[in-house]
C-alpha atoms as a PDB file:
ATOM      1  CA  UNK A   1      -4.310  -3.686 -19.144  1.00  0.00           C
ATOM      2  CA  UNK A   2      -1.866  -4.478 -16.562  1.00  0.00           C
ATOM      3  CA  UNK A   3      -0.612  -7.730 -15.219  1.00  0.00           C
ATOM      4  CA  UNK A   4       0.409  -7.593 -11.628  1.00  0.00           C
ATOM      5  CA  UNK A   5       2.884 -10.297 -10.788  1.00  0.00           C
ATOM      6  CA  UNK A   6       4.487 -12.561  -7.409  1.00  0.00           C
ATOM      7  CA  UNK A   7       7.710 -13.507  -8.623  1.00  0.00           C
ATOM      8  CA  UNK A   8       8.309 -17.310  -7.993  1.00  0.00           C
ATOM      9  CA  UNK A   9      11.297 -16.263  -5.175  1.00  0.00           C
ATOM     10  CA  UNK A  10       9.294 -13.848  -3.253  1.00  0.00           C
ATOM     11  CA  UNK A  11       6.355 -16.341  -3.442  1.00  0.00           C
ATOM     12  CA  UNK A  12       8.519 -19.181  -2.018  1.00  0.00           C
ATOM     13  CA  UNK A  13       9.814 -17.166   0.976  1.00  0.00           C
ATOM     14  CA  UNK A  14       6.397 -15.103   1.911  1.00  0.00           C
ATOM     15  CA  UNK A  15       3.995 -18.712   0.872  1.00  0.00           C
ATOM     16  CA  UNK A  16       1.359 -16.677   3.185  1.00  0.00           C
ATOM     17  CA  UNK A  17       0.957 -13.331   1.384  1.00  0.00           C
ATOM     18  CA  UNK A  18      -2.033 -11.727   0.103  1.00  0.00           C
ATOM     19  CA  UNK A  19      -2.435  -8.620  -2.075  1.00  0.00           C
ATOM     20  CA  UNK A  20      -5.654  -6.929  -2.785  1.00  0.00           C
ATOM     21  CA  UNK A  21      -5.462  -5.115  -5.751  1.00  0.00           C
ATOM     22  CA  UNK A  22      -8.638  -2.628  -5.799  1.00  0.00           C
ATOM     23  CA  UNK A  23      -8.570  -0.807  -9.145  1.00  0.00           C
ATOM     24  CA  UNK A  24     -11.208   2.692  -9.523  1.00  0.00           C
ATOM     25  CA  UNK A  25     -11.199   3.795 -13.226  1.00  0.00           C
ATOM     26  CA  UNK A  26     -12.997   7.451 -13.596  1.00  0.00           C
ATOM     27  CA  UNK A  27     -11.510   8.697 -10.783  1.00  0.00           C
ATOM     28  CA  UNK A  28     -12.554  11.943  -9.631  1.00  0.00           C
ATOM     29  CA  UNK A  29     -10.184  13.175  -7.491  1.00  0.00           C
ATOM     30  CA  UNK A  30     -11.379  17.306  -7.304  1.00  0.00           C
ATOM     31  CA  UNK A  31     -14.979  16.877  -6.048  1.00  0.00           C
ATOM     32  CA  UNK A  32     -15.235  16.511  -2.159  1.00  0.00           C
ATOM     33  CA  UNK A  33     -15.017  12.907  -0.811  1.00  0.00           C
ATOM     34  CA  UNK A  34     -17.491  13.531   2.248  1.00  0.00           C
ATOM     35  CA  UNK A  35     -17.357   9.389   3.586  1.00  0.00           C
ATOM     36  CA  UNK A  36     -13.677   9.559   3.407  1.00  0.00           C
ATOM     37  CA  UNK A  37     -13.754  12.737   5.595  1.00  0.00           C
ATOM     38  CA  UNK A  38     -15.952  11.437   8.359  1.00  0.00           C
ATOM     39  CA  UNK A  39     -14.274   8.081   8.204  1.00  0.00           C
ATOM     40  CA  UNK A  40     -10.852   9.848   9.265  1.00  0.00           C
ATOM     41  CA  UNK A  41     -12.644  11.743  11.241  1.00  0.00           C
ATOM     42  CA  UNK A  42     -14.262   9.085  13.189  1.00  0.00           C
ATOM     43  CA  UNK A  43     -11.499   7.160  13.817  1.00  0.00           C
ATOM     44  CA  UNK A  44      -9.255   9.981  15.233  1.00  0.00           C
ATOM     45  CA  UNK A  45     -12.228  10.968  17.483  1.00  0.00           C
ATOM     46  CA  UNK A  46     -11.703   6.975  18.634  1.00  0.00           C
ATOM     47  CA  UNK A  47      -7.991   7.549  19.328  1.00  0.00           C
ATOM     48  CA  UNK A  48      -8.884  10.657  21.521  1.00  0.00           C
ATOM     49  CA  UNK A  49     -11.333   8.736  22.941  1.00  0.00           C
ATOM     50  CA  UNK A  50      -9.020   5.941  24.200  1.00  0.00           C
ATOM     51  CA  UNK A  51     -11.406   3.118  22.542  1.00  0.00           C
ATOM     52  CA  UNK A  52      -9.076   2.500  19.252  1.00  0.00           C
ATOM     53  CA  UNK A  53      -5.237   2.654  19.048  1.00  0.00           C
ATOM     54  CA  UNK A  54      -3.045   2.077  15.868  1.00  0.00           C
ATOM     55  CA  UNK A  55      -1.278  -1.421  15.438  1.00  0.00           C
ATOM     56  CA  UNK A  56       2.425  -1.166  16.637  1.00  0.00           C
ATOM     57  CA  UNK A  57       5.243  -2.997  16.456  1.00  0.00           C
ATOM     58  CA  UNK A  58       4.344  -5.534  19.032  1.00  0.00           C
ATOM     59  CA  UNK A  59       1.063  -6.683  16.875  1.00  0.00           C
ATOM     60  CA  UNK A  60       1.643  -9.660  15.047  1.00  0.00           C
ATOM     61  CA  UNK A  61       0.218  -8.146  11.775  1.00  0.00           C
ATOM     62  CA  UNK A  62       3.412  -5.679  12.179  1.00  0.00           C
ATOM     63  CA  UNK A  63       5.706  -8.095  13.824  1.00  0.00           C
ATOM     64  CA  UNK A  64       5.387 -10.011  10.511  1.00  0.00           C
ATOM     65  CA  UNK A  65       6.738  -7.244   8.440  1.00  0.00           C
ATOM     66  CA  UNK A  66       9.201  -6.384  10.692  1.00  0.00           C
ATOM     67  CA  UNK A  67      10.536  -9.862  10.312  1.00  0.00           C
ATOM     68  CA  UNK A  68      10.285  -9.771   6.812  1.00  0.00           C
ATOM     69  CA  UNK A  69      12.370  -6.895   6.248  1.00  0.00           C
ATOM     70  CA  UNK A  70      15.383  -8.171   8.201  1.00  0.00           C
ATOM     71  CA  UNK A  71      15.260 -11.343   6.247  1.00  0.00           C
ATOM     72  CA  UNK A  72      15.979  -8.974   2.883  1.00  0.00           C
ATOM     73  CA  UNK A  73      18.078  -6.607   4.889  1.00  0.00           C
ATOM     74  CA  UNK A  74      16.561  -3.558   5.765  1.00  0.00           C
ATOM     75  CA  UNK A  75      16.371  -2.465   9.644  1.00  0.00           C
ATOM     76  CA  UNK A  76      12.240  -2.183  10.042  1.00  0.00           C
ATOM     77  CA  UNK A  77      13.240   0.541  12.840  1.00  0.00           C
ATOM     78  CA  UNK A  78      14.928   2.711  10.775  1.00  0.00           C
ATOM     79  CA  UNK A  79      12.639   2.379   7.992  1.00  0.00           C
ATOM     80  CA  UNK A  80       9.503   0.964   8.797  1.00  0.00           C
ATOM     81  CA  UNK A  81       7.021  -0.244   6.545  1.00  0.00           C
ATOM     82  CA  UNK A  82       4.118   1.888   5.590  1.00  0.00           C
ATOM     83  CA  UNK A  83       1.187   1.074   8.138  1.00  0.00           C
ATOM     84  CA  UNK A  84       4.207   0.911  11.256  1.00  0.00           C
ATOM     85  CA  UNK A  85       5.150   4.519  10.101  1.00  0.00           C
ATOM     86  CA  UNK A  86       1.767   5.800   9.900  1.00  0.00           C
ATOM     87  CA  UNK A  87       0.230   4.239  13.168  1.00  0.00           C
ATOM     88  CA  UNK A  88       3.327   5.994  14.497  1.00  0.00           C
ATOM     89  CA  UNK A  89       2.654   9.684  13.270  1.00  0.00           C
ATOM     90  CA  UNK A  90      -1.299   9.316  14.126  1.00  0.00           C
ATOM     91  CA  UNK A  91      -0.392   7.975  17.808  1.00  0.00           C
ATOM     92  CA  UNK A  92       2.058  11.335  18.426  1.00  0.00           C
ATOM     93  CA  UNK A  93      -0.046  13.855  16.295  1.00  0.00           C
ATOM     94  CA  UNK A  94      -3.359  12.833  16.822  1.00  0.00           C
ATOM     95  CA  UNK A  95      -4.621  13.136  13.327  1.00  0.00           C
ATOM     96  CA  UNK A  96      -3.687  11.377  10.241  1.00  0.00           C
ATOM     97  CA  UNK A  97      -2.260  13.344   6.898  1.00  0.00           C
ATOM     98  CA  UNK A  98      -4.505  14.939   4.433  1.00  0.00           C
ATOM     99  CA  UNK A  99      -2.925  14.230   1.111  1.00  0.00           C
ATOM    100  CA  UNK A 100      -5.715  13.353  -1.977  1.00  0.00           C
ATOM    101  CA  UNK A 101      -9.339  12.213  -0.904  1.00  0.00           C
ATOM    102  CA  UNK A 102      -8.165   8.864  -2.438  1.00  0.00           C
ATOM    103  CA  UNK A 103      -4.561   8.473  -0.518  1.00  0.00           C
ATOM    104  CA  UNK A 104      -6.707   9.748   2.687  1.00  0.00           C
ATOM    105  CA  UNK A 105      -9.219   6.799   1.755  1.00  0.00           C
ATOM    106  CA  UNK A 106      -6.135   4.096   1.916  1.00  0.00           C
ATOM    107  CA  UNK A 107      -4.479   5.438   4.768  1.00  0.00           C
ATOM    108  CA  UNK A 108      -7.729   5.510   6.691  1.00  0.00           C
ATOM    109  CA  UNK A 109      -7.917   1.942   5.611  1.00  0.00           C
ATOM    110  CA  UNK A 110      -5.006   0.806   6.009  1.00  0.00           C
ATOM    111  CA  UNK A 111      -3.983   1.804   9.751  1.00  0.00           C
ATOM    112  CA  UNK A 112      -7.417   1.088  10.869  1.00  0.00           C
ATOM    113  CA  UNK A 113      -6.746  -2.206  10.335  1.00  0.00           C
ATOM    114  CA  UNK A 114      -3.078  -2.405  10.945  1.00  0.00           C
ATOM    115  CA  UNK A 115      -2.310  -3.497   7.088  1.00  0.00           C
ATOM    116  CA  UNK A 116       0.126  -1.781   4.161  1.00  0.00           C
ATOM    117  CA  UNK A 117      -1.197  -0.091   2.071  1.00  0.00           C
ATOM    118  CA  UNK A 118      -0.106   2.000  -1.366  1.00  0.00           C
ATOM    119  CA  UNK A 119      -1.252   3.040  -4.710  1.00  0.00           C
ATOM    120  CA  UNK A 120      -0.345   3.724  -8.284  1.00  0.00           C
ATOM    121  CA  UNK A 121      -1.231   6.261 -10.867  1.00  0.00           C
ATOM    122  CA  UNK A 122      -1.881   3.531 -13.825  1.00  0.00           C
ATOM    123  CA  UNK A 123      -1.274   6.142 -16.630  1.00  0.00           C
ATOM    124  CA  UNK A 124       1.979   6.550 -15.228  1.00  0.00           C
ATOM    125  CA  UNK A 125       3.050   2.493 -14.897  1.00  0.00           C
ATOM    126  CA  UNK A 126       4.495   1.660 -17.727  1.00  0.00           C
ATOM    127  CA  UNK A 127       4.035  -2.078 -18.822  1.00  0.00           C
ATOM    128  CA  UNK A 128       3.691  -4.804 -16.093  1.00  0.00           C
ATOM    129  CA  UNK A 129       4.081  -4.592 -12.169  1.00  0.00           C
ATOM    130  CA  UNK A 130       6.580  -7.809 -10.206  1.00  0.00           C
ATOM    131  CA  UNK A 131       6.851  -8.356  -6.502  1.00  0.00           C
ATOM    132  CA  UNK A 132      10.239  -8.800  -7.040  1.00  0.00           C
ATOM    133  CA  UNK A 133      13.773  -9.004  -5.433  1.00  0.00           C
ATOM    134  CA  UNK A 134      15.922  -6.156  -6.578  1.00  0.00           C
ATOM    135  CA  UNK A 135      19.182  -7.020  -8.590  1.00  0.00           C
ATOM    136  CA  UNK A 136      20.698  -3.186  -7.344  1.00  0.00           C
ATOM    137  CA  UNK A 137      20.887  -1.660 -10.928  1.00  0.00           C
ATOM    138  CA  UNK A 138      17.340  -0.687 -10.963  1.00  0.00           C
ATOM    139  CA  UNK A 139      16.722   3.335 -10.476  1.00  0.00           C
ATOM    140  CA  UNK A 140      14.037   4.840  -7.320  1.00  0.00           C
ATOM    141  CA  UNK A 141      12.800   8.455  -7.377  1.00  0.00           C
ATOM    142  CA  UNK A 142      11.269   8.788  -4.075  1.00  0.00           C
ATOM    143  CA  UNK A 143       7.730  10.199  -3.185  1.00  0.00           C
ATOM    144  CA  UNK A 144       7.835  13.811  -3.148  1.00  0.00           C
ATOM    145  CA  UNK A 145      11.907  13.849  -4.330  1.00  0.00           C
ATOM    146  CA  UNK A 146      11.868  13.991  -8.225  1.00  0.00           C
ATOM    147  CA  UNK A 147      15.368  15.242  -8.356  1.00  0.00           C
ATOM    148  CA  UNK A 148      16.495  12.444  -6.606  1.00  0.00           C
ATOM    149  CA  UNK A 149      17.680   8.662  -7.946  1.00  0.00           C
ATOM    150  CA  UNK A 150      18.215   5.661  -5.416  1.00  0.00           C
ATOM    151  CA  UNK A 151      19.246   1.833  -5.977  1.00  0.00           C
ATOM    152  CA  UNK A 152      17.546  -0.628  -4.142  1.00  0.00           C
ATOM    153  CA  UNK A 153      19.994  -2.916  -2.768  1.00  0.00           C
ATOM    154  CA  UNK A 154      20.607  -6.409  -4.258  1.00  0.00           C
ATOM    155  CA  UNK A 155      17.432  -8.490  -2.687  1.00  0.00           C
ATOM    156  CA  UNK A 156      15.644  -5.729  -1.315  1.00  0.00           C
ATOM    157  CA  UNK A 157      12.047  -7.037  -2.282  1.00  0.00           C
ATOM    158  CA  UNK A 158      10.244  -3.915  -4.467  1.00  0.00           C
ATOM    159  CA  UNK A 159       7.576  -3.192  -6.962  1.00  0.00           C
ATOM    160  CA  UNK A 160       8.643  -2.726 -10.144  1.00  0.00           C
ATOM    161  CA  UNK A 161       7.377  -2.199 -13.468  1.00  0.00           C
ATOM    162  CA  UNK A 162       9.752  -2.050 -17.069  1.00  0.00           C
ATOM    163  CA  UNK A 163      11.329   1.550 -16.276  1.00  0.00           C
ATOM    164  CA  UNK A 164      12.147   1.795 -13.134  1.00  0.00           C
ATOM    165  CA  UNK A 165      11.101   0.760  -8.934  1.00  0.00           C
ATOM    166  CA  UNK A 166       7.749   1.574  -8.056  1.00  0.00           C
ATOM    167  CA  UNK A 167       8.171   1.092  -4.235  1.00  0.00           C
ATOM    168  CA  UNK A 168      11.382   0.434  -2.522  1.00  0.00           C
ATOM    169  CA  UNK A 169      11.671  -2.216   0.810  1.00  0.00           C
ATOM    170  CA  UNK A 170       8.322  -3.850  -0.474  1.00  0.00           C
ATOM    171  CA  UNK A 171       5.712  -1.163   1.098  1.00  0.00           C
ATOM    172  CA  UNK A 172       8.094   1.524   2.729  1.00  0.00           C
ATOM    173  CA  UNK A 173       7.890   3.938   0.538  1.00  0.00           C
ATOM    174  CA  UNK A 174       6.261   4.966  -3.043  1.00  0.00           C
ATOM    175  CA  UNK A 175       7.821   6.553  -6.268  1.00  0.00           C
ATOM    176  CA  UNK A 176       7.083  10.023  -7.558  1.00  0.00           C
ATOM    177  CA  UNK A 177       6.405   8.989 -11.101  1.00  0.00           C
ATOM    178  CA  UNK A 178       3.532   6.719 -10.513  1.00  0.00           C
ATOM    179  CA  UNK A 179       2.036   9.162  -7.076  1.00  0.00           C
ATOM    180  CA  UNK A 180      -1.737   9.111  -7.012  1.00  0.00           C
ATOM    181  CA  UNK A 181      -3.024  13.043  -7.298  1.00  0.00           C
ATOM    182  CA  UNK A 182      -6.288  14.887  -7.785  1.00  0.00           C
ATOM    183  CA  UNK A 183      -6.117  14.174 -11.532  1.00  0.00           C
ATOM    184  CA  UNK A 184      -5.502  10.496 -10.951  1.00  0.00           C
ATOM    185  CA  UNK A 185      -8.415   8.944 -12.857  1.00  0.00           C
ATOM    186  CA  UNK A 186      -6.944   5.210 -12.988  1.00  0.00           C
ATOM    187  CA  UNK A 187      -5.693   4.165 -10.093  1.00  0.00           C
ATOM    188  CA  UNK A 188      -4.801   0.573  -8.302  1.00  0.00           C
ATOM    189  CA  UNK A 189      -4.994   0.640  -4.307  1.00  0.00           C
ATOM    190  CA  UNK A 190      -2.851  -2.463  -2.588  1.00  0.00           C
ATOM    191  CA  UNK A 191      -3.775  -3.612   0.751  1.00  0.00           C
ATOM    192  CA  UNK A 192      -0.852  -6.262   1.631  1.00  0.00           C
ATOM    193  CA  UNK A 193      -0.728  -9.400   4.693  1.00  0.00           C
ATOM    194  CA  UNK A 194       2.146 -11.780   4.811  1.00  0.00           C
ATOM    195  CA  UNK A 195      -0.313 -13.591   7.355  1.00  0.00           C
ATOM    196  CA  UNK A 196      -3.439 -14.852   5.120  1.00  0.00           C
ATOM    197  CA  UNK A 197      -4.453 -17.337   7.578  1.00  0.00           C
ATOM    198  CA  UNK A 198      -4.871 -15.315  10.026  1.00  0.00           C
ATOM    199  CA  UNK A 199      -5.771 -11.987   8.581  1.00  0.00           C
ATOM    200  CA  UNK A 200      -6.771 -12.929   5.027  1.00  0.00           C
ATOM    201  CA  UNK A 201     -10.925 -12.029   6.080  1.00  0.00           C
ATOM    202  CA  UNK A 202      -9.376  -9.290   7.682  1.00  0.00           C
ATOM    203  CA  UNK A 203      -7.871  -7.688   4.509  1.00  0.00           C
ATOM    204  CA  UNK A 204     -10.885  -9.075   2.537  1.00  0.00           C
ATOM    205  CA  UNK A 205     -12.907  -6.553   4.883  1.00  0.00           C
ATOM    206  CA  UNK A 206     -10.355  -3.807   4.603  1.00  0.00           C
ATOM    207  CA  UNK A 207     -10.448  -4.381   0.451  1.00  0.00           C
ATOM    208  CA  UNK A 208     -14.406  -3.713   0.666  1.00  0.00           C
ATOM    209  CA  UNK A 209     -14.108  -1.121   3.258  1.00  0.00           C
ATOM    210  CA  UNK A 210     -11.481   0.569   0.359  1.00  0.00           C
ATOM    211  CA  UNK A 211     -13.675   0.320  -2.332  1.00  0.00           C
ATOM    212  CA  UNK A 212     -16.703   1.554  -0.585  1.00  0.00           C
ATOM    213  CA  UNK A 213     -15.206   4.946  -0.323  1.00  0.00           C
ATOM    214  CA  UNK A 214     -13.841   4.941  -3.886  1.00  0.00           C
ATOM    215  CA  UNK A 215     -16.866   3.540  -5.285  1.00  0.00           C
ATOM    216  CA  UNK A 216     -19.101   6.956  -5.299  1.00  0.00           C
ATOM    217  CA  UNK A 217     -16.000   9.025  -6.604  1.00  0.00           C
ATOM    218  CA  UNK A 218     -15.416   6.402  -9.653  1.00  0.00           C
ATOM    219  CA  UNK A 219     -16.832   5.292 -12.745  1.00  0.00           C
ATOM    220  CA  UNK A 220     -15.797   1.804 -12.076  1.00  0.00           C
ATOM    221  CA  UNK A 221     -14.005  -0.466  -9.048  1.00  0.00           C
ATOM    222  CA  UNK A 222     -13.202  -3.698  -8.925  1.00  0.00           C
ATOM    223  CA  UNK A 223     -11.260  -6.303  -6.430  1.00  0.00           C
ATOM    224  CA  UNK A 224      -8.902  -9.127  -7.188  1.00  0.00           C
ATOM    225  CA  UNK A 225      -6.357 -11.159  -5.361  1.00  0.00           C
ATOM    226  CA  UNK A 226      -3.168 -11.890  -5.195  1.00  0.00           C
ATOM    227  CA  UNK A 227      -1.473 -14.840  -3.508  1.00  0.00           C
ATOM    228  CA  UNK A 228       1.280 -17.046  -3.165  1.00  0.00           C
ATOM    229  CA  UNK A 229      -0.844 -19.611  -5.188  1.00  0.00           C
ATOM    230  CA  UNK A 230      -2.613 -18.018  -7.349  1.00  0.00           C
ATOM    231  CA  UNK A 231       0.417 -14.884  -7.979  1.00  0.00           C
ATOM    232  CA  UNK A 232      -0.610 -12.961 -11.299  1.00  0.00           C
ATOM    233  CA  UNK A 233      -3.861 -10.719 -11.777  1.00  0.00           C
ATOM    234  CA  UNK A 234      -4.517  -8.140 -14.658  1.00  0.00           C
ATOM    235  CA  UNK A 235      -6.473  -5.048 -13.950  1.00  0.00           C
END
């Protein structure tokens, strides 16, 4: 089991956040993900189409984020939390990454309806998971880098668990160790608002809309919450 944590600081200076945690256990990861397909599909087909367009900067459920990551110190335009870079690449390419049929599933999710989104390998966490602010000394190898080692800076907000950063900037960027892959057969998928009274049904929808597509690929899934209140959840 894992306990996923708020720390008391980060609660007290985000009061409106909300984290869905959606866990799939039995992951299978090699057979073909058909729903996840035609949901990508489909909404690319509504960006060509001109009836859909990815959240930008100038959308409050962005704007919030942005704002959040000046207030720790980090310059949103120069690296720009998860669902801002993503909207980004799928307004100028067209089409959105294919990664893993479950990292396709969250990022269909997740810029559909304008919200962060991430994931971690759970064999690979190693004890529990804070929603913290980074003291500096903690060590970041960077998605896709595994020769590389970065410091958050002291009160960047991260994930962390007891050996090292899981994401850096809050929801900019993921760590190699903990990546989701094929083989990934315990994962947890995070869908993240700083705004839960305005967009708290909206994740709620996005959480179900998640586990829907993992839910035929998986022996189990199951959703719990996060919030400012309420700011610890095991899975």
């Amino acid at each position: 089991m894992t306990a996923f944590r708020i720390s008391p600081a980060v609660a007290d200076a985000f009061p409106g956040t909300l984290i869905a945690l959606v866990t799939a256990t039995g992951l299978d990861g090699r057979e073909p993900w058909p729903e996840t397909a035609a949901a990508a599909e489909n909404l690319e087909r509504q960006l060509a189409d001109g009836a859909w367009q990815p959240a930008d900067e100038t959308d409050p459920r962005i704007e919030a984020w942005h704002t959040a990551y000046r207030s720790f110190g980090t310059n949103p335009r120069r690296i720009r939390p998860s669902v801002d870079a993503l909207g980004r690449r799928m307004a100028k390419k067209g089409t959105l990454p294919r990664v893993t049929p479950a990292v396709d599933a969250y990022n269909t999710v997740s810029v559909r309806h304008g919200l962060p989104a991430g994931a971690f390998d759970l064999d690979h966490v190693t004890g529990d998971v804070a929603i913290r602010y980074a003291d500096g000394s903690e060590e970041f190898t960077p998605l896709g880098e595994p020769g590389t080692v970065e410091n958050p800076k002291p009160g960047e907000i991260i994930y962390a668990d007891t050996t090292g950063v899981l994401t850096r900037h809050w929801n900019h960027r993921d760590a190699h160790r903990t990546r989701v892959t094929e083989d990934s057969a315990r994962v947890a998928f995070l869908l993240e608002t700083l705004r839960s009274s305005h967009d708290g049904h909206l994740l709620k929808t996005a959480a179900e809309e998640l586990r829907a597509l993992l839910t035929p690929h998986a022996a189990h899934t199951h959703v719990v919450y996060l919030t400012a209140e309420q700011p610890e959840a095991t899975v």
